[in-house]
Protein backbone atom coordinates (compact mmCIF):
# COMPACT_ATOMS: atom_id res chain seq x y z
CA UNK A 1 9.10 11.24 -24.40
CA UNK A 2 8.53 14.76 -25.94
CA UNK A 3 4.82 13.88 -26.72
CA UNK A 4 4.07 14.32 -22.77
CA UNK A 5 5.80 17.93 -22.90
CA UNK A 6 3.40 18.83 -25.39
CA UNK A 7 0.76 17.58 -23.67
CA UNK A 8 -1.15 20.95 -22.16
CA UNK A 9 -2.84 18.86 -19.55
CA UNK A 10 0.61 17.90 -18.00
CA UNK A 11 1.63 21.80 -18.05
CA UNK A 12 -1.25 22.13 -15.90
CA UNK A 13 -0.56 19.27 -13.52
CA UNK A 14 2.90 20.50 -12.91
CA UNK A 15 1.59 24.75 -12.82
CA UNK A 16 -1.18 22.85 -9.83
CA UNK A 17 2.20 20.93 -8.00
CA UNK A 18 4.02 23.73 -7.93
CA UNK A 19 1.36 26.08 -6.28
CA UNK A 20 0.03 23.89 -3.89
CA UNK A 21 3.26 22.02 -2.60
CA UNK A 22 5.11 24.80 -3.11
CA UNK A 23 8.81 25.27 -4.85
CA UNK A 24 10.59 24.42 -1.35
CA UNK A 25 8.77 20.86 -0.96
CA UNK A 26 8.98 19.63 -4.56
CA UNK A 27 13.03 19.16 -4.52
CA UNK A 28 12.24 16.97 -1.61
CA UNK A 29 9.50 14.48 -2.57
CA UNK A 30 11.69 14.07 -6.12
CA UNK A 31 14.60 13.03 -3.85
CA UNK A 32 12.29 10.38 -1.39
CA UNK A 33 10.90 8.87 -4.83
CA UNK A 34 14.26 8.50 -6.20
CA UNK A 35 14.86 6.68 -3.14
CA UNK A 36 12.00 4.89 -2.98
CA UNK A 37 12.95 3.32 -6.92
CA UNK A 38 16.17 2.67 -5.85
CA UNK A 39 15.02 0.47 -3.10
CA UNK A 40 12.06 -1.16 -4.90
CA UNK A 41 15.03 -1.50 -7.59
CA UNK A 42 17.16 -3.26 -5.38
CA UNK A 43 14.40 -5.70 -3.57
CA UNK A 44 13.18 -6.92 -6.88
CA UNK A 45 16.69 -8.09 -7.97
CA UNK A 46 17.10 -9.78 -4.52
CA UNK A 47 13.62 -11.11 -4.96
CA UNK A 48 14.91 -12.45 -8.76
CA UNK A 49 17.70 -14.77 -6.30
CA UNK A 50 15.26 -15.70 -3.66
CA UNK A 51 12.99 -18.03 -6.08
CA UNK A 52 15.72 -20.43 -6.85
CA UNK A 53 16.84 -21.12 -3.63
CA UNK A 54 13.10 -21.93 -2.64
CA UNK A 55 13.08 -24.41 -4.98
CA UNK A 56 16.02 -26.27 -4.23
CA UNK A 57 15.02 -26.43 -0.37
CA UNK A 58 11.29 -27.45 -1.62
CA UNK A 59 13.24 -30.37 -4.18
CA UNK A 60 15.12 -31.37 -1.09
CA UNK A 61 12.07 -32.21 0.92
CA UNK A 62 10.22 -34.10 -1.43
CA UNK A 63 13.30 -36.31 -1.79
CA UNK A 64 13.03 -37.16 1.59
């Protein structure tokens, strides 16, 4: 993980975010993309459940 600090071609990304979004914004997009993990966090465990239940319902019709 220290590798990409010491990367001077991510010093410049972040010196470029921080002049063209501006210090005020960049506390808010952090927050919506920690949200937006969360929730894509969340949907793929639900999605994890989902599969197995499909495949009963689909085992249930061909037994018909």
């Amino acid at each position: 993980m220290r590798a990409i600090f010491d990367n001077p071609l991510f010093l410049v990304v972040i010196v470029l975010l921080i002049l063209v979004w501006g210090g005020s914004k960049l506390p808010n997009a952090s927050k919506n993309l920690a949200q937006s993990l969360k929730i894509f966090r969340k949907e793929m465990k639900s999605d994890d459940k989902t599969p197995e239940k499909d495949e009963k319902k689909a085992d249930d019709k061909s037994n018909d």
